[in-house]
C-alpha atoms as a PDB file:
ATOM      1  CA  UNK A   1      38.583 -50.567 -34.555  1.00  0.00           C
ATOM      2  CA  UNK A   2      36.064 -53.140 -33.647  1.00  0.00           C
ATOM      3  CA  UNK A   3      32.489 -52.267 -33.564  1.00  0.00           C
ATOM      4  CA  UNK A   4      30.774 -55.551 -34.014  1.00  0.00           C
ATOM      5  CA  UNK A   5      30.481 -58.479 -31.358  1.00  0.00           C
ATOM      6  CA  UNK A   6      30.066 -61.013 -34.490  1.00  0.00           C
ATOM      7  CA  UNK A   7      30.367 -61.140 -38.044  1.00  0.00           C
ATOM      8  CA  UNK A   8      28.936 -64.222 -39.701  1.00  0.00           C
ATOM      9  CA  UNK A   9      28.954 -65.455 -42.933  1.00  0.00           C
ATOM     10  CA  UNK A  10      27.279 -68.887 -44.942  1.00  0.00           C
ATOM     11  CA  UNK A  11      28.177 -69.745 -48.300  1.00  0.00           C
ATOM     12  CA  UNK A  12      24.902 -71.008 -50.013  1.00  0.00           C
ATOM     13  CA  UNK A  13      24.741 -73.073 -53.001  1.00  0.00           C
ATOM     14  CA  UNK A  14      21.208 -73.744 -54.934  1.00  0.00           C
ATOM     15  CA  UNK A  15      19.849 -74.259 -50.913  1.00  0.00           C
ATOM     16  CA  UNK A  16      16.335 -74.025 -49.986  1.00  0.00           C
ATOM     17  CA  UNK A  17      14.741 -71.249 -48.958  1.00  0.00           C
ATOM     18  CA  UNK A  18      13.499 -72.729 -45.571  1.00  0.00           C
ATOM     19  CA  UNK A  19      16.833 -73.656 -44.963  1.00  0.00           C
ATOM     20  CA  UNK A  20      18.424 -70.562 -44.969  1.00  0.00           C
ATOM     21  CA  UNK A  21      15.962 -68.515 -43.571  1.00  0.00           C
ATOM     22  CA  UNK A  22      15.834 -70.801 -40.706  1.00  0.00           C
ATOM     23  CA  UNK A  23      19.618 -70.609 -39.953  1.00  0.00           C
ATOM     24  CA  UNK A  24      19.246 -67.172 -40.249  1.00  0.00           C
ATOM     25  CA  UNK A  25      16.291 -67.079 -37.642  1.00  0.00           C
ATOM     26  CA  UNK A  26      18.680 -69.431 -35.219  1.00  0.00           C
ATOM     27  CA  UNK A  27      21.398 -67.156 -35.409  1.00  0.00           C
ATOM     28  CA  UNK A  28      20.088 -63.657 -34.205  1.00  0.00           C
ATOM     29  CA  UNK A  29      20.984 -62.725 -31.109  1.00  0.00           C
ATOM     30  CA  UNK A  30      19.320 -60.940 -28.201  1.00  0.00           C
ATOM     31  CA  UNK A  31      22.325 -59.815 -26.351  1.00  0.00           C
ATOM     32  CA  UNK A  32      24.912 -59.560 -29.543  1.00  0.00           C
ATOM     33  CA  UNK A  33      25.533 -57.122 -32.299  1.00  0.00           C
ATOM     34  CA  UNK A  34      25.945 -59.548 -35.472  1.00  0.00           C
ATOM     35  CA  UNK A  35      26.846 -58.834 -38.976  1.00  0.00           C
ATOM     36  CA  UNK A  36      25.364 -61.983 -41.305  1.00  0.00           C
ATOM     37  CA  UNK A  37      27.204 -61.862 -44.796  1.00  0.00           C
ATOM     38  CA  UNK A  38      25.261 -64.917 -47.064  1.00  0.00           C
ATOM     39  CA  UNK A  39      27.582 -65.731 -50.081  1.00  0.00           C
ATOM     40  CA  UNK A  40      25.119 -67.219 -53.187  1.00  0.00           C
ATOM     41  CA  UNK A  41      27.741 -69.429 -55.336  1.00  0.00           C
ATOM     42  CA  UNK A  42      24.291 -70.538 -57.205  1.00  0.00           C
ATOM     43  CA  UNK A  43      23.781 -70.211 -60.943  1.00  0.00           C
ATOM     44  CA  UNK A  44      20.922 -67.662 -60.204  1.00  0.00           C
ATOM     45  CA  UNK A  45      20.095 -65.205 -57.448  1.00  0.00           C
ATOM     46  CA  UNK A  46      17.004 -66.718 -56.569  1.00  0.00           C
ATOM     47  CA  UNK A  47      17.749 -66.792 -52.826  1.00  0.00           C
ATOM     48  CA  UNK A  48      17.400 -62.657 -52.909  1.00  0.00           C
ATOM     49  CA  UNK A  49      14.197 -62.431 -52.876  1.00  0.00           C
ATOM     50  CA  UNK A  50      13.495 -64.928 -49.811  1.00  0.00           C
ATOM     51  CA  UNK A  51      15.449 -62.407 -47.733  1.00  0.00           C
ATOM     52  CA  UNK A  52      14.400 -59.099 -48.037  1.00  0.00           C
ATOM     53  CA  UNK A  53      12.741 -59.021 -44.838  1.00  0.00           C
ATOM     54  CA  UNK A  54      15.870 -60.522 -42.782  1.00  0.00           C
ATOM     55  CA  UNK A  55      18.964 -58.447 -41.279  1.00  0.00           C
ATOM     56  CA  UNK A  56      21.368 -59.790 -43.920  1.00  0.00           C
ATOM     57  CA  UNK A  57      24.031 -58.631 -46.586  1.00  0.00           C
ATOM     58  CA  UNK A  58      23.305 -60.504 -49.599  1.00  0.00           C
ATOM     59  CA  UNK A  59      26.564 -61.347 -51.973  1.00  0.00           C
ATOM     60  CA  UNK A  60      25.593 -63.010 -55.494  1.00  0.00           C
ATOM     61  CA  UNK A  61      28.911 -64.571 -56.920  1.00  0.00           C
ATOM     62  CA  UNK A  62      27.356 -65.529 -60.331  1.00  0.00           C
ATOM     63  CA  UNK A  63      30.102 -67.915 -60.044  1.00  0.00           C
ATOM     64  CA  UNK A  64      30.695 -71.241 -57.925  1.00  0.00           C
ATOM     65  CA  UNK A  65      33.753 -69.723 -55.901  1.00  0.00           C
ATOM     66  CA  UNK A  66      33.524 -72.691 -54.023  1.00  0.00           C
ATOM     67  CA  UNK A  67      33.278 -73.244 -49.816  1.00  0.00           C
ATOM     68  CA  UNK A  68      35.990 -71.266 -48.642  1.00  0.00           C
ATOM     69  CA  UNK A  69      36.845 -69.176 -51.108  1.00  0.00           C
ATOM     70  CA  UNK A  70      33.061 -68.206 -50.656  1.00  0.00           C
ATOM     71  CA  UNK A  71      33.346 -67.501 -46.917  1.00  0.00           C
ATOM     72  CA  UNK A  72      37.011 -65.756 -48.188  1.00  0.00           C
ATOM     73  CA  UNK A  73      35.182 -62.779 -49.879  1.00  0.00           C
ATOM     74  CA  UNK A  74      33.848 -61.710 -46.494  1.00  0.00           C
ATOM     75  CA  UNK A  75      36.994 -62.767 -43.988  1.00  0.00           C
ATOM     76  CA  UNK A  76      39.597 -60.648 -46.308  1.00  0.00           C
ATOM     77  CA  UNK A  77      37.319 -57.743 -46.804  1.00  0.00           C
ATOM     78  CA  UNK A  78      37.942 -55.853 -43.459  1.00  0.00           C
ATOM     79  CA  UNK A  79      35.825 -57.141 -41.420  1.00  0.00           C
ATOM     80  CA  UNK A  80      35.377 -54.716 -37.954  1.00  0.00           C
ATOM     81  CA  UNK A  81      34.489 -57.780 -35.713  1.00  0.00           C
ATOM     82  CA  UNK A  82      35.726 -58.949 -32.474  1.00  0.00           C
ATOM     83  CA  UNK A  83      34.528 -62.892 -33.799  1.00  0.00           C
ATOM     84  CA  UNK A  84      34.172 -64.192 -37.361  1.00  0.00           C
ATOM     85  CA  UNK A  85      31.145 -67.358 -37.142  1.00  0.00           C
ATOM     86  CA  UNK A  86      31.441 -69.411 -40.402  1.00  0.00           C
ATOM     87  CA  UNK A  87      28.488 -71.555 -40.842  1.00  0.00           C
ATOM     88  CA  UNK A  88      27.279 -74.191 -43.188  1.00  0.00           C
ATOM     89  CA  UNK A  89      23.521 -73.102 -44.045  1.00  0.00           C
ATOM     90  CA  UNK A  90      22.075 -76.890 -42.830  1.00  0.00           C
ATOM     91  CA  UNK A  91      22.669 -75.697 -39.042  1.00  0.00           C
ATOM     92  CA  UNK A  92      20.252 -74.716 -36.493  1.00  0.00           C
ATOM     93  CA  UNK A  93      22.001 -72.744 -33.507  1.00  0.00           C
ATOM     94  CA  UNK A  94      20.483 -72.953 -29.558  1.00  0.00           C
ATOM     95  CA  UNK A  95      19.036 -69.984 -28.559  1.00  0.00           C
ATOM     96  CA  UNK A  96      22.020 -69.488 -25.767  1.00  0.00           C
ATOM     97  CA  UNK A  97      25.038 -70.670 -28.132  1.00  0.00           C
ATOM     98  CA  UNK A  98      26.404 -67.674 -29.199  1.00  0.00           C
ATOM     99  CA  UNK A  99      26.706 -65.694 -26.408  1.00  0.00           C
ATOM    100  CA  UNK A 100      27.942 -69.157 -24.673  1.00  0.00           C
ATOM    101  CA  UNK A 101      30.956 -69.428 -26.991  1.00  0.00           C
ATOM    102  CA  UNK A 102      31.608 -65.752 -26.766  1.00  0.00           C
ATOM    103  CA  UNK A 103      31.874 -65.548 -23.331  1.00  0.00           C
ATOM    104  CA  UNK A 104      34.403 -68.713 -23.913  1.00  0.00           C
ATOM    105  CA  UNK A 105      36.828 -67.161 -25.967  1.00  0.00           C
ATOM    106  CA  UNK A 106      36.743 -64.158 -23.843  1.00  0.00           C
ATOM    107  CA  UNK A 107      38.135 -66.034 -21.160  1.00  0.00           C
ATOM    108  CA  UNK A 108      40.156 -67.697 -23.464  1.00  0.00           C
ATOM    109  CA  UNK A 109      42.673 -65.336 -25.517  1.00  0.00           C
ATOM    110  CA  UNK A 110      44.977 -68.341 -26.623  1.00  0.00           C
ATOM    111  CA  UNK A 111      41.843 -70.312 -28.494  1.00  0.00           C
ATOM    112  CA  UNK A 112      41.829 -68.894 -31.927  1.00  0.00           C
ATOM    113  CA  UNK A 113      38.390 -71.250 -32.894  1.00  0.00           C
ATOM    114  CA  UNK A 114      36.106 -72.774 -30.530  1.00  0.00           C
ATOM    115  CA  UNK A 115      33.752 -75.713 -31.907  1.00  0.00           C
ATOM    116  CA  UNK A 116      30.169 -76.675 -29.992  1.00  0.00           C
ATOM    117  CA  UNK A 117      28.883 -79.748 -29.426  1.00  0.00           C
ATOM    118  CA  UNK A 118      27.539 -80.834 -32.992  1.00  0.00           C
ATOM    119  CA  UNK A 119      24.178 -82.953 -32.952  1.00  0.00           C
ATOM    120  CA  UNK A 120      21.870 -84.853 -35.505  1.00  0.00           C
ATOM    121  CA  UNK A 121      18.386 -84.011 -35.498  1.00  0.00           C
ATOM    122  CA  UNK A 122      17.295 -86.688 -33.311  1.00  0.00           C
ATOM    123  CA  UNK A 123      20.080 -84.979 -30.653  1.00  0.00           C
ATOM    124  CA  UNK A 124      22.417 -87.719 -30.990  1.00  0.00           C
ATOM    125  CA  UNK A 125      26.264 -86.512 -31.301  1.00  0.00           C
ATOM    126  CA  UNK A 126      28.014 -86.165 -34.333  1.00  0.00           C
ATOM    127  CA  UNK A 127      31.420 -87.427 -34.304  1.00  0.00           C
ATOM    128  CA  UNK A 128      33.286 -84.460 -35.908  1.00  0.00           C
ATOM    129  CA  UNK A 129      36.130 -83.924 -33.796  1.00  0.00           C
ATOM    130  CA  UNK A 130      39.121 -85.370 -35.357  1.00  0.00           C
ATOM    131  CA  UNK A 131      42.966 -85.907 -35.463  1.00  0.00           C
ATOM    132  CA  UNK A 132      45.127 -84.618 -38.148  1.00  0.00           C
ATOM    133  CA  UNK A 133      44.272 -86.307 -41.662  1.00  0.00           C
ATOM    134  CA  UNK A 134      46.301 -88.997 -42.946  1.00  0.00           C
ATOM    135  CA  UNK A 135      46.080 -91.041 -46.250  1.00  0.00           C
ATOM    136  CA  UNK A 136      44.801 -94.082 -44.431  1.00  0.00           C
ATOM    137  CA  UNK A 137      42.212 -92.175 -41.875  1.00  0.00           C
ATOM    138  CA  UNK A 138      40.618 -90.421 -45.666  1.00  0.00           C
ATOM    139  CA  UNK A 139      40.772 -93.621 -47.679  1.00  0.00           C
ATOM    140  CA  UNK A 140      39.351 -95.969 -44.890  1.00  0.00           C
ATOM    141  CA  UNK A 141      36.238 -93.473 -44.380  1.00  0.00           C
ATOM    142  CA  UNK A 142      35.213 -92.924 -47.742  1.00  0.00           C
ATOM    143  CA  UNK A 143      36.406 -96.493 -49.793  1.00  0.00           C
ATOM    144  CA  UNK A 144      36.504 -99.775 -47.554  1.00  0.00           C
ATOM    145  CA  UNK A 145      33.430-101.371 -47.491  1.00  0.00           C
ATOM    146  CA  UNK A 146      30.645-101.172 -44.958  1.00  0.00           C
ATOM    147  CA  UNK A 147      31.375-104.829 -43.402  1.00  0.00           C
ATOM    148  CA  UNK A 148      35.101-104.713 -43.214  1.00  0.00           C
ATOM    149  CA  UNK A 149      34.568-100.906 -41.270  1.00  0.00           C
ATOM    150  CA  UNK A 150      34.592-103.147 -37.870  1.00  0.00           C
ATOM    151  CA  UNK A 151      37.633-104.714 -38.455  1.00  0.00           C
ATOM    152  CA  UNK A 152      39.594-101.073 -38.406  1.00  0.00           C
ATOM    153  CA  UNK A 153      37.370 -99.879 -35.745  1.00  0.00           C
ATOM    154  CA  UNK A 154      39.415 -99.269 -33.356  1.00  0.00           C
ATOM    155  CA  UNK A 155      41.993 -97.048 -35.829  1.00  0.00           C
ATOM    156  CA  UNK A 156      38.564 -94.827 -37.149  1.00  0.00           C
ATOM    157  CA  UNK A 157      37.601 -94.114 -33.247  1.00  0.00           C
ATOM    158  CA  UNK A 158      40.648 -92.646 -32.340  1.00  0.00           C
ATOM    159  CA  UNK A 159      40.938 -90.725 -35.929  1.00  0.00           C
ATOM    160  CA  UNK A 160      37.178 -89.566 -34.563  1.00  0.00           C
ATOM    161  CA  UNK A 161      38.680 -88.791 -30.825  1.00  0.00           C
ATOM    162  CA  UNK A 162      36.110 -91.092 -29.290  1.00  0.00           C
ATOM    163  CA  UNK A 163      39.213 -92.092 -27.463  1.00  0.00           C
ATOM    164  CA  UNK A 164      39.083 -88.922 -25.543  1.00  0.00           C
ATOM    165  CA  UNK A 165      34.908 -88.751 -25.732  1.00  0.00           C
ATOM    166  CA  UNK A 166      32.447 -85.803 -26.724  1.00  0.00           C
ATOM    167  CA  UNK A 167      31.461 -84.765 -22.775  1.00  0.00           C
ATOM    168  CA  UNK A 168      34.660 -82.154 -21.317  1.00  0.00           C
ATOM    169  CA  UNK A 169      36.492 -79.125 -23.094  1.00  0.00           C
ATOM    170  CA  UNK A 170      39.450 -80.576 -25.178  1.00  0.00           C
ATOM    171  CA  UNK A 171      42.031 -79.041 -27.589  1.00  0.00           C
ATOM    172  CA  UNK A 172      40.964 -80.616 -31.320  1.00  0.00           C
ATOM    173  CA  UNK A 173      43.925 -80.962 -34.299  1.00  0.00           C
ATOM    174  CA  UNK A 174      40.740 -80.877 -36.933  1.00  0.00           C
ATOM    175  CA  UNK A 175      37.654 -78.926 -35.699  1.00  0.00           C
ATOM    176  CA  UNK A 176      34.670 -79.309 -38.363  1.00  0.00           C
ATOM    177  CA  UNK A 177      33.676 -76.399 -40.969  1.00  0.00           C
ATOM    178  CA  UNK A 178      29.715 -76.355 -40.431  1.00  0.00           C
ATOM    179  CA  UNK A 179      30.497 -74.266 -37.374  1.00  0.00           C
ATOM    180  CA  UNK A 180      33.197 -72.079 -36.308  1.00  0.00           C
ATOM    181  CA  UNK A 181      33.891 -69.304 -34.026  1.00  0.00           C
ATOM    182  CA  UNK A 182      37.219 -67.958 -34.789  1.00  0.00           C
ATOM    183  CA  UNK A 183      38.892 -64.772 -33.106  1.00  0.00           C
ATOM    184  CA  UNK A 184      38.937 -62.494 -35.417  1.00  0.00           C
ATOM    185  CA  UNK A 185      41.791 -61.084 -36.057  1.00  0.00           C
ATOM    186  CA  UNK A 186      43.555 -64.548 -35.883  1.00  0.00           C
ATOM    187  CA  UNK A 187      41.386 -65.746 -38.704  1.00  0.00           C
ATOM    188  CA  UNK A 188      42.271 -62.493 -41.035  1.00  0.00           C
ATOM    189  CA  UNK A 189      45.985 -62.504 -39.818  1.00  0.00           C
ATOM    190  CA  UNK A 190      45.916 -66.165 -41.788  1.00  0.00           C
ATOM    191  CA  UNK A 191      44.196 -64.745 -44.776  1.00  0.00           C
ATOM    192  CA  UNK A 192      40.807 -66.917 -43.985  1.00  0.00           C
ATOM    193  CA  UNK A 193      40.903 -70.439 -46.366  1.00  0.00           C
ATOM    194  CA  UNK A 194      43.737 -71.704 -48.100  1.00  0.00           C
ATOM    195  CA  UNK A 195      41.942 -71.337 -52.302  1.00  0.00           C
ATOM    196  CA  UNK A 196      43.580 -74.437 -53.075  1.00  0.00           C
ATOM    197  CA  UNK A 197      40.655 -76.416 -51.431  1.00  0.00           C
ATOM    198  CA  UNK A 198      37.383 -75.887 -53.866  1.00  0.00           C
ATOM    199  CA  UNK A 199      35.018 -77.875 -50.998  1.00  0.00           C
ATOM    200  CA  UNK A 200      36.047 -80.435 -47.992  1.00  0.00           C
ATOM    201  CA  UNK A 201      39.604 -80.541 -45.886  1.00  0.00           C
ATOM    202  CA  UNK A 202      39.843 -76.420 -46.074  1.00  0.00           C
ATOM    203  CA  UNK A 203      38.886 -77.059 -42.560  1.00  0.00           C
ATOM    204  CA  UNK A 204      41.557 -79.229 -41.633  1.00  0.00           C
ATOM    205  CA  UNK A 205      43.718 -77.280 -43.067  1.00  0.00           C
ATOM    206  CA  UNK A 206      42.359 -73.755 -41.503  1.00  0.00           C
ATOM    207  CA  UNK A 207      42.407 -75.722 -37.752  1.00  0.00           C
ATOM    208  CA  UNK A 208      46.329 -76.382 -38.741  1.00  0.00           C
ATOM    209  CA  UNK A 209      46.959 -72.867 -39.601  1.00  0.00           C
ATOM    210  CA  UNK A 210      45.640 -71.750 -36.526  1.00  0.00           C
ATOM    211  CA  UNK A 211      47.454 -73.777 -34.028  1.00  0.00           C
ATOM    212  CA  UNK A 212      50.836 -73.486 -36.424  1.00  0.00           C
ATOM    213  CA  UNK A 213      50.418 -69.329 -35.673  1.00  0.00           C
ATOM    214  CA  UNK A 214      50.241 -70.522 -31.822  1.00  0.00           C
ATOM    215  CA  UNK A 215      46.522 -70.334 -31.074  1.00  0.00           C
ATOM    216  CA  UNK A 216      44.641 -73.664 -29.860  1.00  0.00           C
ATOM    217  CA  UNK A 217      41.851 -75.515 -31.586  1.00  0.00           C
ATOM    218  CA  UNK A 218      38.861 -76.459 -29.112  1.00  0.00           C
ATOM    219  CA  UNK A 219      35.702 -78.374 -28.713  1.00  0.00           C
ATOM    220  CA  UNK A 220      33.233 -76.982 -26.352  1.00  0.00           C
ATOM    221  CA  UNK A 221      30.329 -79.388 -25.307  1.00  0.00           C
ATOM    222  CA  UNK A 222      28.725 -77.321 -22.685  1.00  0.00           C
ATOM    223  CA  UNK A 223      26.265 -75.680 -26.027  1.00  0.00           C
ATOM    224  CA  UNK A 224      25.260 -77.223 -29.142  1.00  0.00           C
ATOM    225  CA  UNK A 225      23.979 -76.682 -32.644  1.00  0.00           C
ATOM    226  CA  UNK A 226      22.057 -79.001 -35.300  1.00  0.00           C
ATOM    227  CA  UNK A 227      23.555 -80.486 -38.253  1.00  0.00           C
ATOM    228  CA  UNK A 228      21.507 -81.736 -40.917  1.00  0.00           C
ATOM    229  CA  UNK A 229      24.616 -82.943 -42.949  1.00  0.00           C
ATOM    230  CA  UNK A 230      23.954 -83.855 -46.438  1.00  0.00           C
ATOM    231  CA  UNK A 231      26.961 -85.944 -47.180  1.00  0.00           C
ATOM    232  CA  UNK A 232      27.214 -85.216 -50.576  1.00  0.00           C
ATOM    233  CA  UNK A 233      30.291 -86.672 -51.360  1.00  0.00           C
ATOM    234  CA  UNK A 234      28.923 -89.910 -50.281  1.00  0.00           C
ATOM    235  CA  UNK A 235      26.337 -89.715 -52.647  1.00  0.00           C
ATOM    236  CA  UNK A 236      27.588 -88.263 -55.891  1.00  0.00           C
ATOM    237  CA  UNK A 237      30.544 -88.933 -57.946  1.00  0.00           C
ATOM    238  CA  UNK A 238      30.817 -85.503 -58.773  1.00  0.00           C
ATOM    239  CA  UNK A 239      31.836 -84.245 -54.912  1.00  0.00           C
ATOM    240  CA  UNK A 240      33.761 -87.265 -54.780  1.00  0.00           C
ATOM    241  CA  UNK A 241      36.043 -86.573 -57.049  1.00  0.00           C
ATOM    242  CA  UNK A 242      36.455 -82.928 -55.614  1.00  0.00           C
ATOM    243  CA  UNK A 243      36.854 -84.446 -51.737  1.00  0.00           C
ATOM    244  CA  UNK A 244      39.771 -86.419 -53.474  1.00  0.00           C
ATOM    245  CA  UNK A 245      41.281 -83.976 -55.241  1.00  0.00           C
ATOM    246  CA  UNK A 246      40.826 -81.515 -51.366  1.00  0.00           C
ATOM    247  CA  UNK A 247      42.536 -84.856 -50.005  1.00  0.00           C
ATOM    248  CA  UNK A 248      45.672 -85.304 -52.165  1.00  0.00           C
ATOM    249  CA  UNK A 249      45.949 -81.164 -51.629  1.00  0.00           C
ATOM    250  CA  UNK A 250      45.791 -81.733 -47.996  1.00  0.00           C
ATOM    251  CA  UNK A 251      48.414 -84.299 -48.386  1.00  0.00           C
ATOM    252  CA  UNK A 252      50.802 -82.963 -50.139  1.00  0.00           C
ATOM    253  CA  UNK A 253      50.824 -80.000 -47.796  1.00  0.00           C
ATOM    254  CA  UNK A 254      51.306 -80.711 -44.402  1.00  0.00           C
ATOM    255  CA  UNK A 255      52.644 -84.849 -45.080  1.00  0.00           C
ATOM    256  CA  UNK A 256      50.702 -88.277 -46.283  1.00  0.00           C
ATOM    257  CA  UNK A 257      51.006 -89.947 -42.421  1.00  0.00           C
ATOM    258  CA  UNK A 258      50.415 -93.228 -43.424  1.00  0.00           C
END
């Protein structure tokens, strides 16, 4: 039986305060019965006591489960929701956005995840929307060097869909993790994340899933949230080496593409 609009949940990992209780704040609704679940993967449960005063379930792991298997613990525990949101915690969320892309899939019963607009913090677009991964479109992001990029332009822009643009509803092979709004009981049907991904490509692979069980993947522009996007694995070896290992996973899954 369903007796929540929304279930939410945000897999936290030594974040700041601020941060979370700010996504937290973005997220509450007016209109909409939400359930937030917050997942702490940190080494301590430090974040507890920043939230006592907020209408949230609290999960410590004492345990990096990692990204999905994180948001995992909530999807495959019976969740009584008519939507599941999974949400990175460096995202602010419009005031109108959630009621936007519920009304959406309402009048949608064949989108099994819906995707808004995603924006920097100076409101410029993101470029998130992408085509299915190939070996190529990951190696070419992450490893050529900054002034060769322009002479594969071309082949990166249509990886990004800027082929197709940012500005009209359109069906999306690889919708981005900081923000989804999945149906429900699509999203538990599929058992949530595939564990085999510790952090980066789960959500390729989830979008996949999803249109493989017959249920599109779509970008909404007509609402927006704010990414703050960290980048990690551009900036430590560490997460590198974990968004390659997520990338040969990918790969030898669903097919290199060169």
């Amino acid at each position: 039986m369903i007796g929540l609009h929304c279930t939410a949940s945000i897999v936290v990992y030594n974040n700041p305060p601020d941060m979370i209780r700010k996504v937290v704040g973005s997220l509450l609704s007016p209109t909409l019965s939400i359930e937030l679940h917050i997942i702490d993967n940190s080494e301590t449960p430090t974040l507890k006591s920043f939230l006592t005063d907020l209408p949230v379930k609290y999960y410590f792991c004492n345990n990096n489960l990692g990204y999905g298997e994180g948001h995992n613990r909530i999807i495959n525990n019976g969740l009584s929701s008519k939507y599941h949101i999974i949400i990175n915690p460096d995202i602010i969320i419009e005031p109108t956005t959630i009621e936007i892309l519920y009304t959406f899939m309402d009048n949608n019963s064949d989108i099994g995840i819906v995707s808004p607009k995603i924006l920097n913090p100076d409101g410029t677009t993101q470029f998130l929307n992408r085509r299915h991964p190939t070996f190529y479109n990951l190696f070419a992001r992450r490893f050529v060097p900054t002034l060769l990029l322009p002479l594969i332009k071309d082949k990166l822009d249509h990886y990004e869909m800027k082929d197709i643009g940012y500005e009209e509803v359109c069906d999306v092979e690889f919708l981005t993790g900081c923000f989804m709004f999945c149906r429900t009981d699509a999203l538990t049907t599929l058992g949530g994340f595939d564990s085999r991904y510790f952090m980066y490509l789960e959500d390729a692979d989830l979008s996949r899933k999803m249109q493989m069980a017959g249920y599109r993947t779509v970008f909404n522009p007509n609402t927006s949230i704010t990414h703050l996007w960290e980048r990690s694995s551009y900036k430590n070896i560490k997460m590198t080496l974990i968004h390659m290992r997520s990338a040969f996973a990918y790969l030898h899954k669903w097919g290199w593409g060169f």
